[in-house]
Each structure stands twice: as structure tokens, then as C-alpha cells.
PDB file of N, CA and C in Angstrom:
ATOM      1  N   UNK A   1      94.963  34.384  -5.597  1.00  0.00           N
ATOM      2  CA  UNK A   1      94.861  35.529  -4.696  1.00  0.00           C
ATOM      3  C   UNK A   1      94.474  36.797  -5.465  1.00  0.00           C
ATOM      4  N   UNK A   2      95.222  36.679  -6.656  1.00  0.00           N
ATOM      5  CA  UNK A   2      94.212  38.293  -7.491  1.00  0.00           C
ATOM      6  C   UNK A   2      93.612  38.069  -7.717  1.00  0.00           C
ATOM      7  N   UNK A   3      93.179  36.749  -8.575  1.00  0.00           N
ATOM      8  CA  UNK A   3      91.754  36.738  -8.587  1.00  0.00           C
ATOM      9  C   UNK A   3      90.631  36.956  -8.149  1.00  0.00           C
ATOM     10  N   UNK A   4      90.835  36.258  -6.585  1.00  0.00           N
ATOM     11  CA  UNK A   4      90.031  37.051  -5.663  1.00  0.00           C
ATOM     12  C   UNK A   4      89.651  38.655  -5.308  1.00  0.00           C
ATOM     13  N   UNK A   5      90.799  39.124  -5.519  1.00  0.00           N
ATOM     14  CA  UNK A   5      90.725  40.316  -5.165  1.00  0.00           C
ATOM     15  C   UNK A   5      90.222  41.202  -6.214  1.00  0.00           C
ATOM     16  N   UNK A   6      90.373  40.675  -7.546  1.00  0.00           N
ATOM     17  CA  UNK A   6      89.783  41.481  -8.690  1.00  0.00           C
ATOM     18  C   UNK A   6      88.238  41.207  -8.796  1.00  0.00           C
ATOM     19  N   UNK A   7      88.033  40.058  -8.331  1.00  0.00           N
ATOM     20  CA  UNK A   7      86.265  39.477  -8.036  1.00  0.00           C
ATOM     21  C   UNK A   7      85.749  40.855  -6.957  1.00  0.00           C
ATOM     22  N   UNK A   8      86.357  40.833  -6.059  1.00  0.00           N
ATOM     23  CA  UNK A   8      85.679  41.653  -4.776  1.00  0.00           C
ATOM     24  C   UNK A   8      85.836  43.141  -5.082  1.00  0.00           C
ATOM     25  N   UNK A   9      86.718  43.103  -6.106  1.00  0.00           N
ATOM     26  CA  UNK A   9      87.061  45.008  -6.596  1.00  0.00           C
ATOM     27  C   UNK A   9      85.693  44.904  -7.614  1.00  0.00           C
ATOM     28  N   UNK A  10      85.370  43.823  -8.480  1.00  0.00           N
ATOM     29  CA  UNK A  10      84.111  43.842  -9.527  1.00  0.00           C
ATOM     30  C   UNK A  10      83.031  44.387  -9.007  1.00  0.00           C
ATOM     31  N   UNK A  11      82.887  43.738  -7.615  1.00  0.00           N
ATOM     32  CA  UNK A  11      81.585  43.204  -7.052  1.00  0.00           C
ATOM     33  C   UNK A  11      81.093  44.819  -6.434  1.00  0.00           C
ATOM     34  N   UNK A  12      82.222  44.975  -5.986  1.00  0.00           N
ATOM     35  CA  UNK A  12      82.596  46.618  -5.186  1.00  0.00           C
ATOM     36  C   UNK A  12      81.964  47.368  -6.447  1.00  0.00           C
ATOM     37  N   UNK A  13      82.390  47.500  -7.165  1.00  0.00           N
ATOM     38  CA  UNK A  13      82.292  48.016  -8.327  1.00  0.00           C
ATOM     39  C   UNK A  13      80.641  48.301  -8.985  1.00  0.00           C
ATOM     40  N   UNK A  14      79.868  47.134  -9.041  1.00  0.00           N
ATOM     41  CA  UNK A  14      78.648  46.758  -9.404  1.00  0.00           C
ATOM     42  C   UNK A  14      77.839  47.131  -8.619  1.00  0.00           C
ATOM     43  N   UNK A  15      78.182  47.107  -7.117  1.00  0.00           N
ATOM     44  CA  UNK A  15      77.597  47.916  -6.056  1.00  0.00           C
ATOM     45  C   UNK A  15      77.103  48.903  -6.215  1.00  0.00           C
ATOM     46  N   UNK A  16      78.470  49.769  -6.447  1.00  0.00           N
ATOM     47  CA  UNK A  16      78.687  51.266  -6.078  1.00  0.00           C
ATOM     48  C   UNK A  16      77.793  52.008  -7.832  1.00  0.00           C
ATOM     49  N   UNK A  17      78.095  51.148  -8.330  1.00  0.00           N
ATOM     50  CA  UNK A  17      77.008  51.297  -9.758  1.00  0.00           C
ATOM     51  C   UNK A  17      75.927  51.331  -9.476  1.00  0.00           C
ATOM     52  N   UNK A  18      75.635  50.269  -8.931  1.00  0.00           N
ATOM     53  CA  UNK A  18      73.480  49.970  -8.577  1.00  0.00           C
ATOM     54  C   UNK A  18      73.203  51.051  -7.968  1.00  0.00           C
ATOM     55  N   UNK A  19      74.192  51.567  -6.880  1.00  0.00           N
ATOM     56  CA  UNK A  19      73.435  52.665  -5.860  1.00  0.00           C
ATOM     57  C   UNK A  19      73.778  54.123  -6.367  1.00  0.00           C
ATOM     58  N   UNK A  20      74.678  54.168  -7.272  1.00  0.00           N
ATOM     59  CA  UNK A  20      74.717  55.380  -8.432  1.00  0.00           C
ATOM     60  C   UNK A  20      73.083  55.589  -9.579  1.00  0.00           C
ATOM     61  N   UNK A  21      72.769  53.975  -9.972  1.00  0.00           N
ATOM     62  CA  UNK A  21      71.546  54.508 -10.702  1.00  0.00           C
ATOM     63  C   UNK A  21      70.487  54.648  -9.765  1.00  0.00           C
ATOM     64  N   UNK A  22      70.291  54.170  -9.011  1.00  0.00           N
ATOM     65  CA  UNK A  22      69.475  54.016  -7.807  1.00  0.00           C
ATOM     66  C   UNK A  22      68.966  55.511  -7.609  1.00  0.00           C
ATOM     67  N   UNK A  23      69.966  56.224  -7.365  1.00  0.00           N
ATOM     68  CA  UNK A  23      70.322  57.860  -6.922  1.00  0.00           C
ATOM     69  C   UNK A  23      69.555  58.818  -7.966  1.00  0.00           C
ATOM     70  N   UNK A  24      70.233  58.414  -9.498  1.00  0.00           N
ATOM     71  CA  UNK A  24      69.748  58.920 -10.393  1.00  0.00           C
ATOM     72  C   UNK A  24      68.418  58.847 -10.252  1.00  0.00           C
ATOM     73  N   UNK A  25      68.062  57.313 -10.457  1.00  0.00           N
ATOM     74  CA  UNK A  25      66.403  57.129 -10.219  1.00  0.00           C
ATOM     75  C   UNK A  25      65.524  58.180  -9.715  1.00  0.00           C
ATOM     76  N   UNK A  26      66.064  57.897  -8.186  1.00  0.00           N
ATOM     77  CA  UNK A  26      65.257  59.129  -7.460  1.00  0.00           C
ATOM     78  C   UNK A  26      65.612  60.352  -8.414  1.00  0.00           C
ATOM     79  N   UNK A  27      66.310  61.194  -8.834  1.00  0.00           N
ATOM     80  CA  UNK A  27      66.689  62.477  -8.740  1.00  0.00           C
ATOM     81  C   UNK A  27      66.102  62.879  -9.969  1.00  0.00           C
ATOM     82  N   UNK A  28      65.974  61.662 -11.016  1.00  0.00           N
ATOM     83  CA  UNK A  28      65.242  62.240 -12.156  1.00  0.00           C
ATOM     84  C   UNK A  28      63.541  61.762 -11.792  1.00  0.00           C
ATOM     85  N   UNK A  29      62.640  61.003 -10.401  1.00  0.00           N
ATOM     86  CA  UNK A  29      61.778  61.192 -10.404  1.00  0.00           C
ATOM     87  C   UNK A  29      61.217  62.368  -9.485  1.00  0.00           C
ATOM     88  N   UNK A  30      61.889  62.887  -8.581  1.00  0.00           N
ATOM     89  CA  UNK A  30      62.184  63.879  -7.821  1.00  0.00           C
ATOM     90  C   UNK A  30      61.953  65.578  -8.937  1.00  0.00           C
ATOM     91  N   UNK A  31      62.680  65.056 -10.181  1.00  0.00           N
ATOM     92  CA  UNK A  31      62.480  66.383 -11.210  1.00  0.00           C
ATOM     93  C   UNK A  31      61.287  66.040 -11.941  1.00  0.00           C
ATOM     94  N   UNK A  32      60.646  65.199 -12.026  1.00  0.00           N
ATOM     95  CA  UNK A  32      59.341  64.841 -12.779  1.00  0.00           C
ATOM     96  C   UNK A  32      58.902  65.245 -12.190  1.00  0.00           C
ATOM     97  N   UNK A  33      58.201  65.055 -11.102  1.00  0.00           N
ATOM     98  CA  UNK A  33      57.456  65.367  -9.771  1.00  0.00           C
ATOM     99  C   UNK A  33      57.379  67.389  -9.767  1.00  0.00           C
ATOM    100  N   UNK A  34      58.358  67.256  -9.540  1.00  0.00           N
ATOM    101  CA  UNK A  34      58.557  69.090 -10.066  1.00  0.00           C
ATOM    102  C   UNK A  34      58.107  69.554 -10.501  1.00  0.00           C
ATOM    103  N   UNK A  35      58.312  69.011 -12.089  1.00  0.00           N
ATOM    104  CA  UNK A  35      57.988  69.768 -13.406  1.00  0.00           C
ATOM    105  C   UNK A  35      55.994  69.722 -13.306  1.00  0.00           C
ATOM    106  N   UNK A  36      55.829  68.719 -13.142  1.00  0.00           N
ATOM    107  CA  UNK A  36      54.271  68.171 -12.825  1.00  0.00           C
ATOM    108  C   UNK A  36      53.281  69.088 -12.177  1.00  0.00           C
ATOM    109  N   UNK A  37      54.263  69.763 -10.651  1.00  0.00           N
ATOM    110  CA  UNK A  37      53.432  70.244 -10.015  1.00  0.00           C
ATOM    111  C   UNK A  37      53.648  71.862 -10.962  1.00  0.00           C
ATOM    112  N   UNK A  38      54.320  72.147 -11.019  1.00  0.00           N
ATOM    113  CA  UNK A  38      54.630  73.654 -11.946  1.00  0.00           C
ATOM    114  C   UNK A  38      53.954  73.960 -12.949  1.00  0.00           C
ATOM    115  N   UNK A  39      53.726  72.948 -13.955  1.00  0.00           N
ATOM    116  CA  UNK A  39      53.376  73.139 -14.468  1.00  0.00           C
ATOM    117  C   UNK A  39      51.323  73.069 -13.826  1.00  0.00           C
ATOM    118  N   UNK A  40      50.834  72.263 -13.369  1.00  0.00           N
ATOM    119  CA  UNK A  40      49.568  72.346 -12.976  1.00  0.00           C
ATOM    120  C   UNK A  40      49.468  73.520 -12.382  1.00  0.00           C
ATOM    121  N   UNK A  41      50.104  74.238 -11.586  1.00  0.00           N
ATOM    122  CA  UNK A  41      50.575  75.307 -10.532  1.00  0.00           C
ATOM    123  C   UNK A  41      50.085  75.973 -11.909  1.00  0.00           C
ATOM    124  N   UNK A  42      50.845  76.381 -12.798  1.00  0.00           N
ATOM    125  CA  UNK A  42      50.853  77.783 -13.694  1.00  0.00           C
ATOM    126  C   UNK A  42      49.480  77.675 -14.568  1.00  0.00           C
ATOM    127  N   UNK A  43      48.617  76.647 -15.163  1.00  0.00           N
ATOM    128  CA  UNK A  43      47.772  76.400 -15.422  1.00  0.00           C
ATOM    129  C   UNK A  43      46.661  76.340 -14.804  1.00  0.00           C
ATOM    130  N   UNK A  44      46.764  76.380 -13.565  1.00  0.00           N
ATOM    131  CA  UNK A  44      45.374  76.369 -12.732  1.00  0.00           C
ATOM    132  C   UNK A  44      44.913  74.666 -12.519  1.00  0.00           C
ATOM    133  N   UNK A  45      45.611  74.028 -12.750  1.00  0.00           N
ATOM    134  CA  UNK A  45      44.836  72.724 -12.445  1.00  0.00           C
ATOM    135  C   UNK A  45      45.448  72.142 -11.429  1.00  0.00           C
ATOM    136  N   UNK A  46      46.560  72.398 -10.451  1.00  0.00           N
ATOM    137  CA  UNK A  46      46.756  71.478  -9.654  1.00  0.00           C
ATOM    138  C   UNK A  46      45.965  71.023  -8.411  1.00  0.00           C
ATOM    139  N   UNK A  47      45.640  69.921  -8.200  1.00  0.00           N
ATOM    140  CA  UNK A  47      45.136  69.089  -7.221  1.00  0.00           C
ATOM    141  C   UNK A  47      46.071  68.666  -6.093  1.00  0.00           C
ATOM    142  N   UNK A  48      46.317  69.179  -5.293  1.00  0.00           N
ATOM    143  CA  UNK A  48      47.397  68.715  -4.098  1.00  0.00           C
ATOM    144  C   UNK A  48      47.733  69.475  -2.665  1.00  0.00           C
ATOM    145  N   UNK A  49      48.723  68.916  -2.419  1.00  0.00           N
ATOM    146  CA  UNK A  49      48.963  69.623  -0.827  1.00  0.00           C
ATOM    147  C   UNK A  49      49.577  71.520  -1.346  1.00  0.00           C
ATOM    148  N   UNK A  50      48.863  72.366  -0.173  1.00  0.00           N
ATOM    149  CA  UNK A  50      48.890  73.915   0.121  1.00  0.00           C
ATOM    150  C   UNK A  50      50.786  73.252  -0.085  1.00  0.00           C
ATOM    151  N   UNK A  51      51.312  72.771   0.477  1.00  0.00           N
ATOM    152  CA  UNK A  51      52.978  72.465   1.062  1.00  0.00           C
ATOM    153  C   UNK A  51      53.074  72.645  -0.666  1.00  0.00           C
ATOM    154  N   UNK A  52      53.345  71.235  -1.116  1.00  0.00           N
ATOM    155  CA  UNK A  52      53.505  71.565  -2.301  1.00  0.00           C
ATOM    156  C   UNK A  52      53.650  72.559  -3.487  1.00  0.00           C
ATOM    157  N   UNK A  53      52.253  73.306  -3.238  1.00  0.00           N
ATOM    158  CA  UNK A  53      51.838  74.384  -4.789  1.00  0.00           C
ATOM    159  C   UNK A  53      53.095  75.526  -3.854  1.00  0.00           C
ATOM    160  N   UNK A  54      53.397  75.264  -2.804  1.00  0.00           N
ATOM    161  CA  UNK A  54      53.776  76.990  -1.921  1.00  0.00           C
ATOM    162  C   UNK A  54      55.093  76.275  -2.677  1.00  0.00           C
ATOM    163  N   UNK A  55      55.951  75.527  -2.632  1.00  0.00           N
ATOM    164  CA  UNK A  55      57.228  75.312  -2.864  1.00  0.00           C
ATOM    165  C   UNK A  55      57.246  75.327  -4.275  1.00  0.00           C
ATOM    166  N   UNK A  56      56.540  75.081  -5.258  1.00  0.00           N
ATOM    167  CA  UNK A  56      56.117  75.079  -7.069  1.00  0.00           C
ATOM    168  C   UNK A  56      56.469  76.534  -7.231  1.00  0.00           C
ATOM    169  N   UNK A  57      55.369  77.026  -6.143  1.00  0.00           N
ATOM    170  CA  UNK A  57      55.320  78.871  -6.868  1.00  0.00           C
ATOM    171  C   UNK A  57      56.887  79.590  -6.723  1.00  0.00           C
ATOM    172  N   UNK A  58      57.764  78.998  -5.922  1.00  0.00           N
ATOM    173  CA  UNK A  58      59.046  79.530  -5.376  1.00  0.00           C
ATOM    174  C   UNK A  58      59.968  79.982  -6.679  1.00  0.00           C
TER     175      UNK A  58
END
């Protein structure tokens, strides 16, 4: 019976991990993405959506 229950606390566990890096994932490609347009923004080279460069220049 603990056993079980220490299996399903693991599993819980490994979950809540995957969808922790998962998160990260996005959030550090979310800041790439950023840095990318800012920097093209301040250089004169960006290629992209008016939406975009307006939220860069902010």
C-alpha cells in the first residue's frame, strides 16, 4: 500500500516537473524572441509585423 502510494506521489512528481520545464521552455523562448526583435528594432534591420517592432520599441 505505500508503495503504491509513493509510485503515484513519484509519478505526480515527474509530472509536475515536465510541465515546470515545459514552462521554462516557453519563457526562455518567449525572451529570445524579445531580445531578437530589439535588438533588429535598434539596428534598423528588423523584418516583421508593425504589432511587433510597436511592442520592441516600448
Amino acid at each position: 500500500m505505500k508503495a503504491e502510494q509513493r509510485e503515484k506521489e513519484n509519478l505526480a512528481l515527474k509530472e509536475l516537473n515536465l510541465l515546470q520545464q515545459s514552462e521554462m521552455d516557453r519563457v526562455n523562448l518567449s525572451n529570445t524572441t524579445l531580445v531578437a526583435i530589439c535588438s533588429s528594432a535598434r539596428t534598423g534591420t528588423y523584418v516583421g509585423s508593425a504589432d511587433d517592432l510597436a511592442i520592441a520599441q516600448t
